[in-house]
PDB file of N, CA and C in Angstrom:
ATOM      1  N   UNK A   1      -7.681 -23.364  -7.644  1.00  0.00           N
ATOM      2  CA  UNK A   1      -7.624 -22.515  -6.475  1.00  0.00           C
ATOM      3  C   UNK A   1      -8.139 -23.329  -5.286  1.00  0.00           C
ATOM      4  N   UNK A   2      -7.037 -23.099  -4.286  1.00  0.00           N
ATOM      5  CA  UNK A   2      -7.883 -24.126  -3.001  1.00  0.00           C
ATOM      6  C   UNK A   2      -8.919 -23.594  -2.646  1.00  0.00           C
ATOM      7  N   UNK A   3      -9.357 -23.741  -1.650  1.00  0.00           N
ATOM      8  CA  UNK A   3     -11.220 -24.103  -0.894  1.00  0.00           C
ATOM      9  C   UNK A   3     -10.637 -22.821  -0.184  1.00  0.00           C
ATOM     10  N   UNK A   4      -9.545 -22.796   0.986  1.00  0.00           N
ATOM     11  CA  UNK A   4      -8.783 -21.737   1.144  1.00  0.00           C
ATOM     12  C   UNK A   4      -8.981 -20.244   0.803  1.00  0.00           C
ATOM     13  N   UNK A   5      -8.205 -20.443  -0.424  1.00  0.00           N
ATOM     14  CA  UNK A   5      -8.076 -19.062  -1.122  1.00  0.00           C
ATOM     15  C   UNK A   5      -9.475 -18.569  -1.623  1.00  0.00           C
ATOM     16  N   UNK A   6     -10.331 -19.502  -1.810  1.00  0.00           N
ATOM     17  CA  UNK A   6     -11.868 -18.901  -2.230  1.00  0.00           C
ATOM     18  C   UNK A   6     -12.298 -18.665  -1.267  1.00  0.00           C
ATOM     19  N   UNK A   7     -11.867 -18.915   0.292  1.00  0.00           N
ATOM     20  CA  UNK A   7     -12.987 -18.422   1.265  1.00  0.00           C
ATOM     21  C   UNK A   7     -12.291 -17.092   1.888  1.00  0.00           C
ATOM     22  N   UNK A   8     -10.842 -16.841   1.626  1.00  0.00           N
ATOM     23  CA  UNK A   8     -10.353 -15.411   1.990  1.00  0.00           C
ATOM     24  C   UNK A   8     -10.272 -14.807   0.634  1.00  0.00           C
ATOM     25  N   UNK A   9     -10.614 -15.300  -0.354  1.00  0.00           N
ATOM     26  CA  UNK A   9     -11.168 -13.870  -1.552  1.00  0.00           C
ATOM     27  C   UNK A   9     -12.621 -13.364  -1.581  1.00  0.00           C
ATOM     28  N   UNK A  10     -13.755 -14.454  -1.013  1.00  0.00           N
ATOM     29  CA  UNK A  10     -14.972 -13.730  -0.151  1.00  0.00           C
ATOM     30  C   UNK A  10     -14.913 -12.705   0.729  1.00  0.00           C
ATOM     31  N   UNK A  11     -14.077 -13.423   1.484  1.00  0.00           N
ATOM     32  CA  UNK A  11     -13.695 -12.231   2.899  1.00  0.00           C
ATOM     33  C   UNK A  11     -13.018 -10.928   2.037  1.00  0.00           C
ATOM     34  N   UNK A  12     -11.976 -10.962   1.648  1.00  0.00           N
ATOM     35  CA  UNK A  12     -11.903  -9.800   0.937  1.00  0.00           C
ATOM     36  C   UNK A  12     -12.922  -8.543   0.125  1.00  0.00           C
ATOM     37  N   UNK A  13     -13.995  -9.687  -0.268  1.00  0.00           N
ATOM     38  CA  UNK A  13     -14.417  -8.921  -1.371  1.00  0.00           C
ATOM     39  C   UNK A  13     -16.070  -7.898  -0.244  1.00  0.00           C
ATOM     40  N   UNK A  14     -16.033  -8.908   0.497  1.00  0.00           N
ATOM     41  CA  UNK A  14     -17.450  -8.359   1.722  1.00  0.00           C
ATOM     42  C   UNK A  14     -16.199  -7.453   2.053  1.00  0.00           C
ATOM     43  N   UNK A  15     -15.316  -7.467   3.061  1.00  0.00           N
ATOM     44  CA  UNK A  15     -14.655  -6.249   3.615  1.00  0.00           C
ATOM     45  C   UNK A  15     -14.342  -5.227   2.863  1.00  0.00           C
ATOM     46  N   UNK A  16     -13.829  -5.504   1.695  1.00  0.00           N
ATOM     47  CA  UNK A  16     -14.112  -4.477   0.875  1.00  0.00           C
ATOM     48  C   UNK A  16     -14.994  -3.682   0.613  1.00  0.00           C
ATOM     49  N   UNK A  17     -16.061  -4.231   0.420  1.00  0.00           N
ATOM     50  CA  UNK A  17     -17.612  -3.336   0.355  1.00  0.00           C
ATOM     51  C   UNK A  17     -17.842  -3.115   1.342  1.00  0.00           C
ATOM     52  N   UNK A  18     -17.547  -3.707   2.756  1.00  0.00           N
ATOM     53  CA  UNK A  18     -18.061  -2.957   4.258  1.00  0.00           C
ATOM     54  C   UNK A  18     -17.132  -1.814   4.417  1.00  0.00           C
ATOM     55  N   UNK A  19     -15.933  -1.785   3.610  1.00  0.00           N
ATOM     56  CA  UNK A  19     -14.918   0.064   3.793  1.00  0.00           C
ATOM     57  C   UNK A  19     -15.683   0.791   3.239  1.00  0.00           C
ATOM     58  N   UNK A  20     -15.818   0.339   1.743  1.00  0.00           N
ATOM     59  CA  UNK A  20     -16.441   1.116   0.600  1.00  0.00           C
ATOM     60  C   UNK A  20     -17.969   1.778   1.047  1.00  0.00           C
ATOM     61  N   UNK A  21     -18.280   1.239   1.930  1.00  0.00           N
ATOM     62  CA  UNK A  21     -19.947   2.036   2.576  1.00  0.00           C
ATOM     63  C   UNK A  21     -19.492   2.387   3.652  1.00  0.00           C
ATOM     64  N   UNK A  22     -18.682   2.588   4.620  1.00  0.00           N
ATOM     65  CA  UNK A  22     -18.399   3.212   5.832  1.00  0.00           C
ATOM     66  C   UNK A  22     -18.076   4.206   5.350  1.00  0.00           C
ATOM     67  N   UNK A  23     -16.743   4.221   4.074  1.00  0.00           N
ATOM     68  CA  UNK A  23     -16.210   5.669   3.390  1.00  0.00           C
ATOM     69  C   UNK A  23     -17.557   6.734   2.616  1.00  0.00           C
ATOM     70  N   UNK A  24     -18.770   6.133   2.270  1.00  0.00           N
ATOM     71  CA  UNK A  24     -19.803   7.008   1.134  1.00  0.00           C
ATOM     72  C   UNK A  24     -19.891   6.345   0.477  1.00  0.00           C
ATOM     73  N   UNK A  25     -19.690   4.978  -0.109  1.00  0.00           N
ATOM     74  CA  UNK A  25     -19.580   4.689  -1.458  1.00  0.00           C
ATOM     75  C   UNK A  25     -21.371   4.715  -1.524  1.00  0.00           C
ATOM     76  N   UNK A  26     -22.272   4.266  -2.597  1.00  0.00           N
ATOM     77  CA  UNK A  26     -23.644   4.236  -2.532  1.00  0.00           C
ATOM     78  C   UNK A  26     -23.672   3.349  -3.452  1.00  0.00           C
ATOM     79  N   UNK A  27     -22.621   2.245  -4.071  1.00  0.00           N
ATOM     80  CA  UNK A  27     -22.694   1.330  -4.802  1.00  0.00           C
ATOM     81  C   UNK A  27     -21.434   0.229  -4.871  1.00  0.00           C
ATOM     82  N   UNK A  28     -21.345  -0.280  -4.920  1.00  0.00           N
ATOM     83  CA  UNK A  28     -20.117  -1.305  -5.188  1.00  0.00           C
ATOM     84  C   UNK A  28     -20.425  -2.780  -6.093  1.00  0.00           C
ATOM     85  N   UNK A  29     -19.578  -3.214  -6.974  1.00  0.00           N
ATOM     86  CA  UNK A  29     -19.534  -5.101  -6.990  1.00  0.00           C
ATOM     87  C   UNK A  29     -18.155  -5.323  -6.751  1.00  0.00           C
ATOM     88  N   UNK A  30     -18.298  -6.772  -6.729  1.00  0.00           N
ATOM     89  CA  UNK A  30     -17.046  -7.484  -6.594  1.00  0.00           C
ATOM     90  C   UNK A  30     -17.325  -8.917  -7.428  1.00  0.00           C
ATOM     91  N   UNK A  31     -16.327  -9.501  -7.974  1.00  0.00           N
ATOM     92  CA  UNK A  31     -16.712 -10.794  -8.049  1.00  0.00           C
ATOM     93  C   UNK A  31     -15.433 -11.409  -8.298  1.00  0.00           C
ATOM     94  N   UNK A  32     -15.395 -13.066  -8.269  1.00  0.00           N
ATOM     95  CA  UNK A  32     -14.161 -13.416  -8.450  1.00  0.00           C
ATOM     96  C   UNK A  32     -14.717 -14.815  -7.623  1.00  0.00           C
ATOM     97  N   UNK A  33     -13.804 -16.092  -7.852  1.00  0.00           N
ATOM     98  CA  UNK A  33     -12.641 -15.993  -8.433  1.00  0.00           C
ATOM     99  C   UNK A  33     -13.165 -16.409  -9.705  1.00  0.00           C
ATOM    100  N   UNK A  34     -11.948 -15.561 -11.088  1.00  0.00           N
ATOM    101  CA  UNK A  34     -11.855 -15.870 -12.234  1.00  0.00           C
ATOM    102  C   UNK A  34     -11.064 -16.631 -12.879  1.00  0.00           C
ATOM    103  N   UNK A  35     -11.596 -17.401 -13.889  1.00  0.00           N
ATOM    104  CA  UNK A  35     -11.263 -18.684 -13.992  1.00  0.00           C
ATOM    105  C   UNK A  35      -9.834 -17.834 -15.178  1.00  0.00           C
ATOM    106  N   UNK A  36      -9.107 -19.098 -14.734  1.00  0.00           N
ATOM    107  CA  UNK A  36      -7.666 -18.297 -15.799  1.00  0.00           C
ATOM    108  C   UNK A  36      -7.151 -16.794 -15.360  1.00  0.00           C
ATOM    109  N   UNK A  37      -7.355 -16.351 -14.701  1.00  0.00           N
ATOM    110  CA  UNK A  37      -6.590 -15.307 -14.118  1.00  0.00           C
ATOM    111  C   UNK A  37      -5.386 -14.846 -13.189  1.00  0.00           C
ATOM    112  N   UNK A  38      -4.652 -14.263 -12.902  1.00  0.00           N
ATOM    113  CA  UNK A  38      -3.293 -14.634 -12.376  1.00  0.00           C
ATOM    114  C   UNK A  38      -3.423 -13.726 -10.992  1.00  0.00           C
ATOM    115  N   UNK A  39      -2.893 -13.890  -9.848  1.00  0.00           N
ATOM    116  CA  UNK A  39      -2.819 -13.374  -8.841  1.00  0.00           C
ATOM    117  C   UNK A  39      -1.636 -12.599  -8.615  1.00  0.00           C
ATOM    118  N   UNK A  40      -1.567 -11.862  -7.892  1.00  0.00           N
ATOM    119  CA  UNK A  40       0.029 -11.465  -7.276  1.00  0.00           C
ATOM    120  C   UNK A  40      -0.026 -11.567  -6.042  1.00  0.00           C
ATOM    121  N   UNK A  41       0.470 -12.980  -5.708  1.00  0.00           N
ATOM    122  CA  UNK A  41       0.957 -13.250  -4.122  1.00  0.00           C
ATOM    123  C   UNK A  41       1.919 -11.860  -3.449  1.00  0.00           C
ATOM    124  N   UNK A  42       1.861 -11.726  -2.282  1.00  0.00           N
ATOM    125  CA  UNK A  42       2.909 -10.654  -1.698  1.00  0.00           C
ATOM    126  C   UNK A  42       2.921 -10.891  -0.137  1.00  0.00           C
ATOM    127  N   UNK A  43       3.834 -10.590   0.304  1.00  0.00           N
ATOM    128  CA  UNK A  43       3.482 -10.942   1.616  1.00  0.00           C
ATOM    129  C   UNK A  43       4.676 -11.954   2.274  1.00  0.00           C
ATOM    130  N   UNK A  44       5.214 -12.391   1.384  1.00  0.00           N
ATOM    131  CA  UNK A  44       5.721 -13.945   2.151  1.00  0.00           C
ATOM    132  C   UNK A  44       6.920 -13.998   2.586  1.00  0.00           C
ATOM    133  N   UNK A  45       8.104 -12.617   2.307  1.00  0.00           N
ATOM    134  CA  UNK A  45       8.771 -12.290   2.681  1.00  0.00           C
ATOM    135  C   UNK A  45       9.062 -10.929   2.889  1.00  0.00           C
ATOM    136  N   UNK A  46       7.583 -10.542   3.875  1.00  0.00           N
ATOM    137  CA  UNK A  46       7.981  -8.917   4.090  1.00  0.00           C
ATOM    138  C   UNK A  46       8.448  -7.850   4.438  1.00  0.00           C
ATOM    139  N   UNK A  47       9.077  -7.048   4.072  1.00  0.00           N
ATOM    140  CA  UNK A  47       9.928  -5.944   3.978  1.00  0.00           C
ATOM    141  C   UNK A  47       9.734  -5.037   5.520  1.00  0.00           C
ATOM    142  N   UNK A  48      10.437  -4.839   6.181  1.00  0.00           N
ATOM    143  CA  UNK A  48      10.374  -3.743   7.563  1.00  0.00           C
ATOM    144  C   UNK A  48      11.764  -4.159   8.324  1.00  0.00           C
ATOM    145  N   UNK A  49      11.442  -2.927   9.076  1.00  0.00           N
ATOM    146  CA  UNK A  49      12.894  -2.458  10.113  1.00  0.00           C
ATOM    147  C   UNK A  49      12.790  -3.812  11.690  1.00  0.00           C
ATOM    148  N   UNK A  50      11.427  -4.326  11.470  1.00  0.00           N
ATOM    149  CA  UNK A  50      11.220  -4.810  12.717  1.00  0.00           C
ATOM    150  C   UNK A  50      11.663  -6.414  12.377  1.00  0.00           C
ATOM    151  N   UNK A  51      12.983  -6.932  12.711  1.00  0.00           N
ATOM    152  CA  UNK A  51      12.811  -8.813  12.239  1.00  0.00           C
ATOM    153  C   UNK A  51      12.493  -9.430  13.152  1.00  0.00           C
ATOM    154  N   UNK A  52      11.509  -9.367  14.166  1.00  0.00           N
ATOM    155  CA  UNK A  52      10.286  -9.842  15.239  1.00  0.00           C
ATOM    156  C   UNK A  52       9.135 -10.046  13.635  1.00  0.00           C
ATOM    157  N   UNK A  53       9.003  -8.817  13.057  1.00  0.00           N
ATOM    158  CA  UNK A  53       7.733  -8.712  12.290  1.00  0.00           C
ATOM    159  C   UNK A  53       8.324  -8.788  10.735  1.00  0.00           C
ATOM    160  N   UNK A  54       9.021  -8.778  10.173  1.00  0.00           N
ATOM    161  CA  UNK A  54       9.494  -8.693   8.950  1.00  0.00           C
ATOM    162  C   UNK A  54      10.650  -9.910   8.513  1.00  0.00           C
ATOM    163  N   UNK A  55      11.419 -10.356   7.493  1.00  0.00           N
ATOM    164  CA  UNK A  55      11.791 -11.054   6.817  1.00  0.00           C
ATOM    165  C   UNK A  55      13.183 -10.356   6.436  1.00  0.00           C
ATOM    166  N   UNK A  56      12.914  -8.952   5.492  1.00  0.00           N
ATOM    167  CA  UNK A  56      13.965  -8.468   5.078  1.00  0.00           C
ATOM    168  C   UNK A  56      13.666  -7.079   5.183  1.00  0.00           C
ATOM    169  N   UNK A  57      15.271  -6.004   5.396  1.00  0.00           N
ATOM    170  CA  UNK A  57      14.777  -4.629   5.324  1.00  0.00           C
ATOM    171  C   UNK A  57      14.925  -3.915   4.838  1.00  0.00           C
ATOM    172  N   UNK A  58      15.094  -2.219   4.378  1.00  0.00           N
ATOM    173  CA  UNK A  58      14.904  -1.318   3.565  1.00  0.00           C
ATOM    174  C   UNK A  58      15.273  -1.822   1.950  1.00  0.00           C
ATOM    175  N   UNK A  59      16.984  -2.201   2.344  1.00  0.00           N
ATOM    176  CA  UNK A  59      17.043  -2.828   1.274  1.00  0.00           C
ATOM    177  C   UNK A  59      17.251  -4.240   0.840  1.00  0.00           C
ATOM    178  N   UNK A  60      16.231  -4.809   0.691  1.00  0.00           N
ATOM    179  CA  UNK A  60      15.584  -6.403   0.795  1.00  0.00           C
ATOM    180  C   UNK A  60      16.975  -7.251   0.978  1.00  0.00           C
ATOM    181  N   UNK A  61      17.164  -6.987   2.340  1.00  0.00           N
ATOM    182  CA  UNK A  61      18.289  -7.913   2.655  1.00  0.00           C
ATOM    183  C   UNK A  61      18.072  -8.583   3.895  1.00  0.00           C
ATOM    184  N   UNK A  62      18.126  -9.939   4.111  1.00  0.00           N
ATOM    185  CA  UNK A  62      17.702 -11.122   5.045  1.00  0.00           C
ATOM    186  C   UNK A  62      18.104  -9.899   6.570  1.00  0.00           C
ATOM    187  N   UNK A  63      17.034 -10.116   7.411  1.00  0.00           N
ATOM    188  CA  UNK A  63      17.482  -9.719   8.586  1.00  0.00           C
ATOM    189  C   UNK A  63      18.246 -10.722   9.307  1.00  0.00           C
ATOM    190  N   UNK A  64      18.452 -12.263   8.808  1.00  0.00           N
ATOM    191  CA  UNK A  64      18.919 -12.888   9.521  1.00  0.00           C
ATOM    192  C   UNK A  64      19.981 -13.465   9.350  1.00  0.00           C
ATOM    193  N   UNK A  65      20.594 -13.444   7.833  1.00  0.00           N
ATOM    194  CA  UNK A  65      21.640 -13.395   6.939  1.00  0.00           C
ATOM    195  C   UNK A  65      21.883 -12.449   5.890  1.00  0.00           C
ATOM    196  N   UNK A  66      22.993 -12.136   6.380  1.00  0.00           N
ATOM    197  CA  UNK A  66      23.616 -10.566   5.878  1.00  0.00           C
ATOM    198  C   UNK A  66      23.232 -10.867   4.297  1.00  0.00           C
ATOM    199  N   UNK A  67      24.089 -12.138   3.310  1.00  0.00           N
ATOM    200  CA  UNK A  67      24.235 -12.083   2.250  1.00  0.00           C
ATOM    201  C   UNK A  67      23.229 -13.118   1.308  1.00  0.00           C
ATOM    202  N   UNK A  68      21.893 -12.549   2.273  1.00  0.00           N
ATOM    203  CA  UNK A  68      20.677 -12.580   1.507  1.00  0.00           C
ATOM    204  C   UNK A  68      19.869 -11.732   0.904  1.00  0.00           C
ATOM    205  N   UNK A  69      20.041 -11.898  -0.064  1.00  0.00           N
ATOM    206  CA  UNK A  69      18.919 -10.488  -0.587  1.00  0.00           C
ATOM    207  C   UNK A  69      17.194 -10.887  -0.686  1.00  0.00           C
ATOM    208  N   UNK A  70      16.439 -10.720  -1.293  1.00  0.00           N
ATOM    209  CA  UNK A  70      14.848 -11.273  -1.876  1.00  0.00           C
ATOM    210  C   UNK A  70      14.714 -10.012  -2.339  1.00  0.00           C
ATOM    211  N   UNK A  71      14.120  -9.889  -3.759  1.00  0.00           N
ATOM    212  CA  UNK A  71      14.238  -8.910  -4.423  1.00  0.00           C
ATOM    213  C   UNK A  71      13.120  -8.859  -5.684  1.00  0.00           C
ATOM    214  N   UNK A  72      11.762  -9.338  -5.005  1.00  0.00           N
ATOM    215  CA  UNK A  72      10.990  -9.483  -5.627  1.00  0.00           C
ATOM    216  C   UNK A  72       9.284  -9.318  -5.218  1.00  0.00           C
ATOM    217  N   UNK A  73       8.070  -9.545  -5.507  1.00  0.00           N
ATOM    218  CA  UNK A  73       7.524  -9.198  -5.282  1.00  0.00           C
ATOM    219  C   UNK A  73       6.785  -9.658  -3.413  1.00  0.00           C
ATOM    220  N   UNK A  74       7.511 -10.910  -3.317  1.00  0.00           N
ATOM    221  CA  UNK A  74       6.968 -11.404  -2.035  1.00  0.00           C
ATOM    222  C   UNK A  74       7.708 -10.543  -0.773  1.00  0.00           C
ATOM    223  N   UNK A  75       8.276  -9.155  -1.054  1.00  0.00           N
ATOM    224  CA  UNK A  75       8.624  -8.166  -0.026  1.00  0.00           C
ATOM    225  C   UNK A  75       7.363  -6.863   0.345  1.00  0.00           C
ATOM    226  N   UNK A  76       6.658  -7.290  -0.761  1.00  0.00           N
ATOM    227  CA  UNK A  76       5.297  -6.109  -0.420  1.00  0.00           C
ATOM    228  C   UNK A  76       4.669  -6.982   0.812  1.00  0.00           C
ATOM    229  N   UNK A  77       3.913  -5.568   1.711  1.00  0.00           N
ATOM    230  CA  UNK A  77       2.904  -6.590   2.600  1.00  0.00           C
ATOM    231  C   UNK A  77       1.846  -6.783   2.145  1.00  0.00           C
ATOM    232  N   UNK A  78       1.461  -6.025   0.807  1.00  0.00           N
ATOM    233  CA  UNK A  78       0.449  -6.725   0.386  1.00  0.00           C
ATOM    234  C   UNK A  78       0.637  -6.136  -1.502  1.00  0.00           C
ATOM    235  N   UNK A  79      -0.769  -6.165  -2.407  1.00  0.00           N
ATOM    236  CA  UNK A  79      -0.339  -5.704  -3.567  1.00  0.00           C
ATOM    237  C   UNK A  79      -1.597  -5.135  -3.826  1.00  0.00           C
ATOM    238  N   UNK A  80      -1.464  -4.458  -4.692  1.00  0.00           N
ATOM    239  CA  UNK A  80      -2.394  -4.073  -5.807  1.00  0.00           C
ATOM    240  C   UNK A  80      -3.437  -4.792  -6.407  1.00  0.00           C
ATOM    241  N   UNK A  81      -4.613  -4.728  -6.879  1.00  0.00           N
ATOM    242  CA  UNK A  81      -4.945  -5.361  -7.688  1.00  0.00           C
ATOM    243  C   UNK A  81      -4.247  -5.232  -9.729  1.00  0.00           C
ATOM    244  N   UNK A  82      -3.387  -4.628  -9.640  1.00  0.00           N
ATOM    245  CA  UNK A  82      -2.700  -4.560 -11.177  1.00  0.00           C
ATOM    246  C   UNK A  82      -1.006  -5.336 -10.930  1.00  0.00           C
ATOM    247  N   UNK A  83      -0.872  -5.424 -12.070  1.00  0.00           N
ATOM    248  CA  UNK A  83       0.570  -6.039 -12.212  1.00  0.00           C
ATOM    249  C   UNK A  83       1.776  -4.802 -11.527  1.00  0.00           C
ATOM    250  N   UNK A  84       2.663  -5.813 -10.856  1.00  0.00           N
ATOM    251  CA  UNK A  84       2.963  -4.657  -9.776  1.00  0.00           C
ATOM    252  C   UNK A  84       4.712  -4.998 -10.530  1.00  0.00           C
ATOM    253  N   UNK A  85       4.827  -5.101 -12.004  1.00  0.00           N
ATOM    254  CA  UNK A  85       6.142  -5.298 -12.625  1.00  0.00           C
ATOM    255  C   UNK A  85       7.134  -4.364 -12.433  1.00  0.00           C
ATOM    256  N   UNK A  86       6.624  -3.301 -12.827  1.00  0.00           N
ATOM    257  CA  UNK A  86       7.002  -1.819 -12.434  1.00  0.00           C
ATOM    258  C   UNK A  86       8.240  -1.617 -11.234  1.00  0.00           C
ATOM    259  N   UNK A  87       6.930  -1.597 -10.368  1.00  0.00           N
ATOM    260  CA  UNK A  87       7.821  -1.930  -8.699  1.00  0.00           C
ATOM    261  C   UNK A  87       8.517  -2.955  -8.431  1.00  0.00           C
ATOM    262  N   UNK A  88       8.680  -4.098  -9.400  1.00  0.00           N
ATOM    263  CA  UNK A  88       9.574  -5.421  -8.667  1.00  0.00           C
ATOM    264  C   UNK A  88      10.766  -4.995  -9.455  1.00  0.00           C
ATOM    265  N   UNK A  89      10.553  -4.011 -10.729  1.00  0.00           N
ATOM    266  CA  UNK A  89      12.018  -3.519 -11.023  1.00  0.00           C
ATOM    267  C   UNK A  89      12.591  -2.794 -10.653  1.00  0.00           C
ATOM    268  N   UNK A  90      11.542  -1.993 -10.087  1.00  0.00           N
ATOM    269  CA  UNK A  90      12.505  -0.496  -9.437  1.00  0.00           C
ATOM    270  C   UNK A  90      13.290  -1.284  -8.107  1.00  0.00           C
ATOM    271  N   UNK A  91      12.577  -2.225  -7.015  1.00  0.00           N
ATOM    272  CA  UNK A  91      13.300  -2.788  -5.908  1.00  0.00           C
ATOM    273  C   UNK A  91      14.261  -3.377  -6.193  1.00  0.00           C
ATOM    274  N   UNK A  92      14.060  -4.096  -7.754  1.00  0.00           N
ATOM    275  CA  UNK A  92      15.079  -5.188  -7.893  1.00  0.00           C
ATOM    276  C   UNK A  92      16.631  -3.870  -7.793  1.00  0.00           C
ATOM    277  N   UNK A  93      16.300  -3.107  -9.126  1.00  0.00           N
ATOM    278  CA  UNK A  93      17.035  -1.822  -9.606  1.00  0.00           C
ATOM    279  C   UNK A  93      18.035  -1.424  -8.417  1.00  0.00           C
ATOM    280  N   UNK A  94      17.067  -1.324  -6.979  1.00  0.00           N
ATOM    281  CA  UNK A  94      17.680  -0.349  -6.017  1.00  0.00           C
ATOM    282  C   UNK A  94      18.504  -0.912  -5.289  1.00  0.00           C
ATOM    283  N   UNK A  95      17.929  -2.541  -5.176  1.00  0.00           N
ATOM    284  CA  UNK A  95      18.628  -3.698  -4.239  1.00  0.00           C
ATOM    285  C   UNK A  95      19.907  -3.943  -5.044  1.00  0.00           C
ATOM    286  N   UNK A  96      19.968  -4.074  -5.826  1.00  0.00           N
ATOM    287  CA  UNK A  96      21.108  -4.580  -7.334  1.00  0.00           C
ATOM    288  C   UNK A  96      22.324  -3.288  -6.688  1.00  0.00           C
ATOM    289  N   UNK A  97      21.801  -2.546  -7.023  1.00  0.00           N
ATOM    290  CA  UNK A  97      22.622  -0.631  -6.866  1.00  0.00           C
ATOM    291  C   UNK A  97      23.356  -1.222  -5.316  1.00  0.00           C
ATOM    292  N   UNK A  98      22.014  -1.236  -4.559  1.00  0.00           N
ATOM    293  CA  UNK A  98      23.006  -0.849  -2.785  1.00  0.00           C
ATOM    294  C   UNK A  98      24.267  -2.248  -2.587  1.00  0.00           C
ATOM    295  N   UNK A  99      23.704  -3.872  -3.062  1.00  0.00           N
ATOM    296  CA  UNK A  99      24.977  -4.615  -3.314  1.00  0.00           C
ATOM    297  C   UNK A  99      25.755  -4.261  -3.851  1.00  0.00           C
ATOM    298  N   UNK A 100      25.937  -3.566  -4.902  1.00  0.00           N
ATOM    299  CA  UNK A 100      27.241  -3.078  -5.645  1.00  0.00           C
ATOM    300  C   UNK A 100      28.123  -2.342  -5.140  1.00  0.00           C
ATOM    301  N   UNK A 101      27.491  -1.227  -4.242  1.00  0.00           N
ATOM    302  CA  UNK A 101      27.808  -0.053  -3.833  1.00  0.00           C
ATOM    303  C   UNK A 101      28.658  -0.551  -1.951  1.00  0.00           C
ATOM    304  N   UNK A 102      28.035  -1.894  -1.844  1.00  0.00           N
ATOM    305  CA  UNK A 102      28.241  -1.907  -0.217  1.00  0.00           C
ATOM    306  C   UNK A 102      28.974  -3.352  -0.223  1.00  0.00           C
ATOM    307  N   UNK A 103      29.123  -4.255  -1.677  1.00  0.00           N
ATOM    308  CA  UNK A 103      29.740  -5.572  -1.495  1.00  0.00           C
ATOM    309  C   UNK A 103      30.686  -6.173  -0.513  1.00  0.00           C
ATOM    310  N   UNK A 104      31.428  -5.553  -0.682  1.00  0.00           N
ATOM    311  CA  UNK A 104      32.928  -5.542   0.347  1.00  0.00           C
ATOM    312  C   UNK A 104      32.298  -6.060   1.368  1.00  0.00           C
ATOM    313  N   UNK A 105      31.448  -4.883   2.213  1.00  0.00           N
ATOM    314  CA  UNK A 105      30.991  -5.142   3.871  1.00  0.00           C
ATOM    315  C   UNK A 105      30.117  -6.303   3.606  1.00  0.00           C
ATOM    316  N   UNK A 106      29.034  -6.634   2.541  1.00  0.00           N
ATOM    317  CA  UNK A 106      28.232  -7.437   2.723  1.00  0.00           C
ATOM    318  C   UNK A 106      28.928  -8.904   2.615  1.00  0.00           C
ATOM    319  N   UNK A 107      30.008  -8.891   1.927  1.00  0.00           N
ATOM    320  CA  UNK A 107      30.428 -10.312   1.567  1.00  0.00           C
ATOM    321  C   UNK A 107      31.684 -10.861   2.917  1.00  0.00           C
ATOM    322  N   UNK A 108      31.636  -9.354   3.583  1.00  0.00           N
ATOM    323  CA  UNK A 108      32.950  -9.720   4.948  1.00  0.00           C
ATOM    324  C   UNK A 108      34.258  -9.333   4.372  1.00  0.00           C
ATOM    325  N   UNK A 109      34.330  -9.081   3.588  1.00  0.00           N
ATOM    326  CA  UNK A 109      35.475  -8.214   3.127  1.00  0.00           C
ATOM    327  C   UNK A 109      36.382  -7.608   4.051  1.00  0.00           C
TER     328      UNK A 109
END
């Protein structure tokens, strides 16, 4: 893990506990990073109506090329701390569906 990512998983883990006591909490831990453990990056191609601010939209398709899709987890703006498999199938599922359904126009048909 870079020097990087350990100094914004600190930051995470203090901001976290500075919500968690603004909201009531009267206890919290955090700890990390763990050695051998897997992350879920998200973020790197994110999903919105705005392509000033976003990558791809509703349905993870390039705002800047029609017959791009991304259809995976780097369309969240951010994730969970659990495996977010679930949801990269249902997007994949929905993105898969609306190409099928809209090919023609998407390919210039």
């Amino acid at each position: 893990m870079s020097e990087n990512s350990k100094l914004n998983l600190a930051f995470g883990i203090r901001k976290a506990r500075e919500i968690l006591s603004e909201a009531g909490a009267v206890s919290s831990f955090g700890f990390g990073p763990i050695r051998e453990v897997g992350f879920h990056i998200a973020g790197t191609a994110k999903m919105g109506n705005d392509k000033e601010t976003s990558v791809v939209n509703k349905w993870c398709q390039s705002h800047d090329h029609s017959n791009l899709f991304i259809s995976d987890n780097s369309v969240f703006v951010t994730c969970s701390s659990v495996n977010p498999l679930s949801t990269i199938h249902a997007i994949g599922y929905r993105t898969g569906t609306h190409i099928a359904k809209h090919f023609d126009s998407i390919v210039g048909r």
